[in-house]
N, C-alpha and C. Protein backbone atom coordinates (compact mmCIF):
# COMPACT_ATOMS: atom_id res chain seq x y z
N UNK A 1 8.49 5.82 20.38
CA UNK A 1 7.05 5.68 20.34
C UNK A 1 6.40 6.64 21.33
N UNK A 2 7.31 6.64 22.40
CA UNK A 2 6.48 7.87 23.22
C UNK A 2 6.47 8.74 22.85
N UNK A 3 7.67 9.47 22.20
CA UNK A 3 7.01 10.45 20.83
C UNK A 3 6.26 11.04 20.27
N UNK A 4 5.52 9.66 19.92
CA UNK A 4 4.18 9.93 19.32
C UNK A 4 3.32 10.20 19.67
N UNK A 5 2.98 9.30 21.21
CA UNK A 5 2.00 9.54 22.18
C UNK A 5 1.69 11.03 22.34
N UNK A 6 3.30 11.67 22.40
CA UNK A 6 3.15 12.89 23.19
C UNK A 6 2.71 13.76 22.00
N UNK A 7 2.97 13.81 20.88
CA UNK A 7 2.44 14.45 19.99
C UNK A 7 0.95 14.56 19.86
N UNK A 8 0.68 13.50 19.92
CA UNK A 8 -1.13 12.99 19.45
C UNK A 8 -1.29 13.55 20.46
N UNK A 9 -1.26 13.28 21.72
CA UNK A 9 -1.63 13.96 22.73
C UNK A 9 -1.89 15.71 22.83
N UNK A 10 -0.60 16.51 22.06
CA UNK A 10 -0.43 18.04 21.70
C UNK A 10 -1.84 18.02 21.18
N UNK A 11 -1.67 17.53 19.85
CA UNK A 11 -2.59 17.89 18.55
C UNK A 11 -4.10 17.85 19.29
N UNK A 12 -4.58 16.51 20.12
CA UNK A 12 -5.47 16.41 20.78
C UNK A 12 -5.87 17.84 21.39
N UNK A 13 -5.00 18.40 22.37
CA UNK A 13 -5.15 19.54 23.42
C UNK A 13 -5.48 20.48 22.43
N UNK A 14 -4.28 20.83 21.41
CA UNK A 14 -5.03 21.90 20.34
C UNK A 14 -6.47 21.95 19.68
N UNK A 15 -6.95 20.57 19.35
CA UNK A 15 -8.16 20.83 18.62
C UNK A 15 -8.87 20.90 20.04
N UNK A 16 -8.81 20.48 20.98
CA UNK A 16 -10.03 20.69 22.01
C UNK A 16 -9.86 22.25 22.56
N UNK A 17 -8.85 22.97 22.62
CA UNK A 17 -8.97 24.15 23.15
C UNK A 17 -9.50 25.38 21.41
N UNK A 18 -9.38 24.27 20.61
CA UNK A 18 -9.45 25.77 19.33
C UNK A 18 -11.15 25.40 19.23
N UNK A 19 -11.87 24.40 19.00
CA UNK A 19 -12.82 23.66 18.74
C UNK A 19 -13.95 23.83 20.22
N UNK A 20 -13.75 23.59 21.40
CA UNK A 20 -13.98 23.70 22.62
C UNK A 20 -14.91 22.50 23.00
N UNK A 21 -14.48 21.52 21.87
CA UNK A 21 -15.03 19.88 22.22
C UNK A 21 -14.42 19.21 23.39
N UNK A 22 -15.12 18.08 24.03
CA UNK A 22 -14.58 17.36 25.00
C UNK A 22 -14.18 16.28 24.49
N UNK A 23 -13.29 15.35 24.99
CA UNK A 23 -12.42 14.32 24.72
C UNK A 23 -12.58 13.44 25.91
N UNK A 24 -12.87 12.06 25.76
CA UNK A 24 -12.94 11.44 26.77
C UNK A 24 -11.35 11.24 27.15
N UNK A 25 -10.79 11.17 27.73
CA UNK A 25 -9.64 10.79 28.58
C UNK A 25 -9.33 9.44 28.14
N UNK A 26 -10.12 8.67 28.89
CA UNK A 26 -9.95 7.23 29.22
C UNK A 26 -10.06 6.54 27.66
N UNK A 27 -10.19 6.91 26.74
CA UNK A 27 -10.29 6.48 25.15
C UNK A 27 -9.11 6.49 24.71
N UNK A 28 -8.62 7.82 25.20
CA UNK A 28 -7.34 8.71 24.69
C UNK A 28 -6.37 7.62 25.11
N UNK A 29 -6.09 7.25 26.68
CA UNK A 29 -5.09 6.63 27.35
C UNK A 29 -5.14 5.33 26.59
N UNK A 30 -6.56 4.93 26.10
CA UNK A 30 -6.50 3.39 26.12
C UNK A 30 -6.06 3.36 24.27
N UNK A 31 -5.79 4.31 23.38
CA UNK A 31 -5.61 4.36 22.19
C UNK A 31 -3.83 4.17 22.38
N UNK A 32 -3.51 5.44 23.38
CA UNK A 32 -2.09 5.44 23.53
C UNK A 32 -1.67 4.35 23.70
N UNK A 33 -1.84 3.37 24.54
CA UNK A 33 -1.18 2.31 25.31
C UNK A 33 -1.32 0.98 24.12
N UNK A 34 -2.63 0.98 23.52
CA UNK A 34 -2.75 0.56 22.20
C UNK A 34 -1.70 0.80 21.11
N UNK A 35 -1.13 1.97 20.92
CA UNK A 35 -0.29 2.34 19.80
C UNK A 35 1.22 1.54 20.54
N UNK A 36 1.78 1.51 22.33
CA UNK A 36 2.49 1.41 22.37
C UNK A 36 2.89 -0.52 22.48
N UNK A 37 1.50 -0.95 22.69
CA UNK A 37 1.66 -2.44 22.86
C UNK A 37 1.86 -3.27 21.40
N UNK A 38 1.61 -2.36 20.15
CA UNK A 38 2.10 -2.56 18.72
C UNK A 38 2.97 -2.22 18.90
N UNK A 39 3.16 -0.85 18.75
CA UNK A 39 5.37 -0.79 18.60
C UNK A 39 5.99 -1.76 19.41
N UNK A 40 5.17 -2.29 20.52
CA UNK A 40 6.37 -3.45 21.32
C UNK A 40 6.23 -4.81 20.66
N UNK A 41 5.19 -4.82 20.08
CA UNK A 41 5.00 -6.25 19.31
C UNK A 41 6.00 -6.12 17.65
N UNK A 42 5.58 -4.80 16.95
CA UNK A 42 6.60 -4.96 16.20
C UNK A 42 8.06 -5.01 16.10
N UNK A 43 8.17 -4.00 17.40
CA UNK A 43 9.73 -4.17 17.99
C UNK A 43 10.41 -5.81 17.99
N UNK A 44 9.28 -6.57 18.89
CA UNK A 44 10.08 -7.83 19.32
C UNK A 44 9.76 -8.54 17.85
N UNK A 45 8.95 -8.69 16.98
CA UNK A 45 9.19 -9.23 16.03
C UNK A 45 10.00 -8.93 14.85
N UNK A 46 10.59 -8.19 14.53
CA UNK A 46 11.54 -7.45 13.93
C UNK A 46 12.96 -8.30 14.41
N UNK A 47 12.97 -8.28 15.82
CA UNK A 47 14.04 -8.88 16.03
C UNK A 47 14.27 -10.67 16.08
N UNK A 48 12.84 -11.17 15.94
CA UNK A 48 12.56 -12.88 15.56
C UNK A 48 13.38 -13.13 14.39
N UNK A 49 14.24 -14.30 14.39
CA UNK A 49 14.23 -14.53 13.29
C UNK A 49 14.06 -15.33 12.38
N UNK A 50 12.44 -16.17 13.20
CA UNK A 50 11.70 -16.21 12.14
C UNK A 50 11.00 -15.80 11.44
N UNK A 51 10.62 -14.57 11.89
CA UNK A 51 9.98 -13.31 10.71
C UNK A 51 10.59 -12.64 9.95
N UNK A 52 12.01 -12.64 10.58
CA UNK A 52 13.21 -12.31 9.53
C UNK A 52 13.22 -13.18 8.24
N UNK A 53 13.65 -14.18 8.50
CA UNK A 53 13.18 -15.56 7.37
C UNK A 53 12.15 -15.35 6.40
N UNK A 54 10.64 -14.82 6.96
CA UNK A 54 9.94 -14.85 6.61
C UNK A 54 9.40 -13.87 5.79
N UNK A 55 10.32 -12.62 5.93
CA UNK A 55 10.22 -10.93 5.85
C UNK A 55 11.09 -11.87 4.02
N UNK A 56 12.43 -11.90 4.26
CA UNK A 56 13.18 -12.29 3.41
C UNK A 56 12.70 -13.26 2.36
N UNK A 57 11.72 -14.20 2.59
CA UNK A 57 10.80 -15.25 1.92
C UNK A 57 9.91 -14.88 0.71
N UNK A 58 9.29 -13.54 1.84
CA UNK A 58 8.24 -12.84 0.42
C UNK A 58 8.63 -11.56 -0.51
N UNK A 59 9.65 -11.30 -0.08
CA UNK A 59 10.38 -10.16 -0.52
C UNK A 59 10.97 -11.09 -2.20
N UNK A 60 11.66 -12.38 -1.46
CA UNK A 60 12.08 -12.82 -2.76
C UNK A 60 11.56 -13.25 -3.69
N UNK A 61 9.87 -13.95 -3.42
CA UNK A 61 8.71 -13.97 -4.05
C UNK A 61 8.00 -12.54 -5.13
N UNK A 62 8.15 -11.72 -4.40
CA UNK A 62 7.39 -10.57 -4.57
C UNK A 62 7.58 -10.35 -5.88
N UNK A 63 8.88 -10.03 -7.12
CA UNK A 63 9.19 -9.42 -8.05
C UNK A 63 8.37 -10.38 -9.05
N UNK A 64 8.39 -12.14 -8.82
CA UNK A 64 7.91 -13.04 -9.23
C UNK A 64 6.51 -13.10 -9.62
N UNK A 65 5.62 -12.52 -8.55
CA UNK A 65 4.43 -12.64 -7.97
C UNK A 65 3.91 -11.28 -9.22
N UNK A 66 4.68 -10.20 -9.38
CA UNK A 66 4.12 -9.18 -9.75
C UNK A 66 4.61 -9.12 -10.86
N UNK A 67 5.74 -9.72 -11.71
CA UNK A 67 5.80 -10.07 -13.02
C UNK A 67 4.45 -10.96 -13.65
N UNK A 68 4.01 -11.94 -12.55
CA UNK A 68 3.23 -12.99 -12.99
C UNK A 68 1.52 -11.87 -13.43
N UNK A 69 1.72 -11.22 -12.34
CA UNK A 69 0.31 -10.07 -12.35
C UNK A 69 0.20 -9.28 -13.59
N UNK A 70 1.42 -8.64 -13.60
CA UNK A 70 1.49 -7.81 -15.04
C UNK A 70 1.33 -8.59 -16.52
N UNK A 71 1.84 -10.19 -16.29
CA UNK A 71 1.51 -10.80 -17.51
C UNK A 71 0.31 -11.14 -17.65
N UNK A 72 -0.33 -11.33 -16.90
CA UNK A 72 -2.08 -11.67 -16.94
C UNK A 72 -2.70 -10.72 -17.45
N UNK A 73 -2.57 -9.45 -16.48
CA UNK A 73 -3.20 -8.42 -17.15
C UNK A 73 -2.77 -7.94 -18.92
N UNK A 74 -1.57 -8.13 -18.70
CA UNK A 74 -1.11 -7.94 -20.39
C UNK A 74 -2.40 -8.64 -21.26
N UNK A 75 -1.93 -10.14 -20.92
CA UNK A 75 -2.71 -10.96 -21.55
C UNK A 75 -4.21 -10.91 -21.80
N UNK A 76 -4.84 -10.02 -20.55
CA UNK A 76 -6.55 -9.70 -20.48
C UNK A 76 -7.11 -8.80 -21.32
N UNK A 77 -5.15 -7.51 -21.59
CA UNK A 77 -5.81 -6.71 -22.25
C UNK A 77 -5.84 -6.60 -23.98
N UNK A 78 -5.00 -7.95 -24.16
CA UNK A 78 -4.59 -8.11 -25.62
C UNK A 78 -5.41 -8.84 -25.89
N UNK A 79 -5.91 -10.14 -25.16
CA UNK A 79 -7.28 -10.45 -25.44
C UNK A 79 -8.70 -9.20 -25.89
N UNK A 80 -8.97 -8.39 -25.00
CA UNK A 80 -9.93 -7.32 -25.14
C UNK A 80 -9.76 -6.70 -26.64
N UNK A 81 -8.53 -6.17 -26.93
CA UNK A 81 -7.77 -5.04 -28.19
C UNK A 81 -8.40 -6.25 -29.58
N UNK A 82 -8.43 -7.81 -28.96
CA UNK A 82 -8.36 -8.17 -30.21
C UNK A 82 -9.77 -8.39 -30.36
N UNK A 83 -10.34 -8.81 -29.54
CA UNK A 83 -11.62 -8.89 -29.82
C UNK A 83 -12.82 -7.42 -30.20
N UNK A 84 -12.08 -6.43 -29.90
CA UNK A 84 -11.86 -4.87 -30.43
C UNK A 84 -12.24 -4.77 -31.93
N UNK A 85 -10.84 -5.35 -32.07
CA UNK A 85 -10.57 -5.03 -33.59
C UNK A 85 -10.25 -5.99 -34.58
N UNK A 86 -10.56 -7.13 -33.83
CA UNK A 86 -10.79 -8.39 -34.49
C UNK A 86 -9.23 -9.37 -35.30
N UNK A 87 -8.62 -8.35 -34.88
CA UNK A 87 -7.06 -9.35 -34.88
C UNK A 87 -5.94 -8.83 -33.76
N UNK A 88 -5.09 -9.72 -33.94
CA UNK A 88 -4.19 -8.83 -33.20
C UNK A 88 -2.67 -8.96 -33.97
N UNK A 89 -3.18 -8.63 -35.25
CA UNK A 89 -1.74 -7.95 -36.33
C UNK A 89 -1.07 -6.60 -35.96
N UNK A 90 -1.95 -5.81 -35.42
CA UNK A 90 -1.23 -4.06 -34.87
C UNK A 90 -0.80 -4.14 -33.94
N UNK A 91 -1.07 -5.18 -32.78
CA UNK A 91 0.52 -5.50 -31.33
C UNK A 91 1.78 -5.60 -31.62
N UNK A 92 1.44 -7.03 -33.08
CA UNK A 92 2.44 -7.61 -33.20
C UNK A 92 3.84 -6.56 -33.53
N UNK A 93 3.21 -5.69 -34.23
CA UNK A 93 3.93 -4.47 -34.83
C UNK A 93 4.35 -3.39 -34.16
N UNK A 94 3.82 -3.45 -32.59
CA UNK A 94 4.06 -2.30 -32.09
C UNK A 94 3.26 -1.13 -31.85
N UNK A 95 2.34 -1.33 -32.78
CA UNK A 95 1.71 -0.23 -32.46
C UNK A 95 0.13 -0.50 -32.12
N UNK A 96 0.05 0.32 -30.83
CA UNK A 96 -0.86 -0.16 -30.17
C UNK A 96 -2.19 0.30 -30.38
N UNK A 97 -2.64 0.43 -31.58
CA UNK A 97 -3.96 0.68 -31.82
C UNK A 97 -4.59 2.11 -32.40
N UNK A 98 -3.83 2.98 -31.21
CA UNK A 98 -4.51 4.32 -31.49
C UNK A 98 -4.05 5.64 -31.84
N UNK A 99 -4.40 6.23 -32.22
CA UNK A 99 -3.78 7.47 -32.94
C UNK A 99 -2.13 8.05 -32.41
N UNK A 100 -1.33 8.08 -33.45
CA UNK A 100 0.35 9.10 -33.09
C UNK A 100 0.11 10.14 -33.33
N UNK A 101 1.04 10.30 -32.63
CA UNK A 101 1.54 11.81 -32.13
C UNK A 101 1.59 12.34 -34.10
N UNK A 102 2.07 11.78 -35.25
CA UNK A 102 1.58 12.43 -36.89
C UNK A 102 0.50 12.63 -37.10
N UNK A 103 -0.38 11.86 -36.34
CA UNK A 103 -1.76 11.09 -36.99
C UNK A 103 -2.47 12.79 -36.16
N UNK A 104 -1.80 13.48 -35.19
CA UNK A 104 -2.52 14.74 -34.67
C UNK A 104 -2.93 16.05 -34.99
């Protein structure tokens, strides 16, 4: 993470010497120390393991959660197609409504 500091810090010096803007200091330090009191919070939670548990919890949810999303929307948009075109006999079949690649 100090790393980073020291980088942001470079990039900082470059735009103020190419640009010839001022930079408050005390913003700068208090952003750094900010970036490093997260990496220490994510550090130590990473190693909890009840966030481990918990990391593992929604992960196994997740595929569930976003099958469930994609069927809704399916469902919102086959609702729409039919009220379109007033049935929904051309899903059933596969083909979804609008012009093929012959039909060009």
């Amino acid at each position: 993470m100090e790393s980073l500091g020291l980088k942001l810090r470079y990039h900082l010096e470059q735009e103020r010497s190419e640009h010839g803007t001022e930079v408050d200091e005390t913003a700068v330090d208090r952003l750094a120390r900010a970036i490093d009191d997260v990496a220490d919070s994510v550090e130590h939670a990473i190693k909890d393991e009840a966030v481990k548990a918990d990391v593992k919890d929604i992960l196994a949810a997740l595929p569930g959660a976003l099958a469930d999303t994609f069927n809704h929307v399916a469902a919102e948009v086959r609702t729409a197609l039919e009220k379109r075109d007033g049935s929904p006999d051309h899903l059933e079949q596969g083909d979804p409504g609008g012009p093929s690649r012959a039909d060009e």
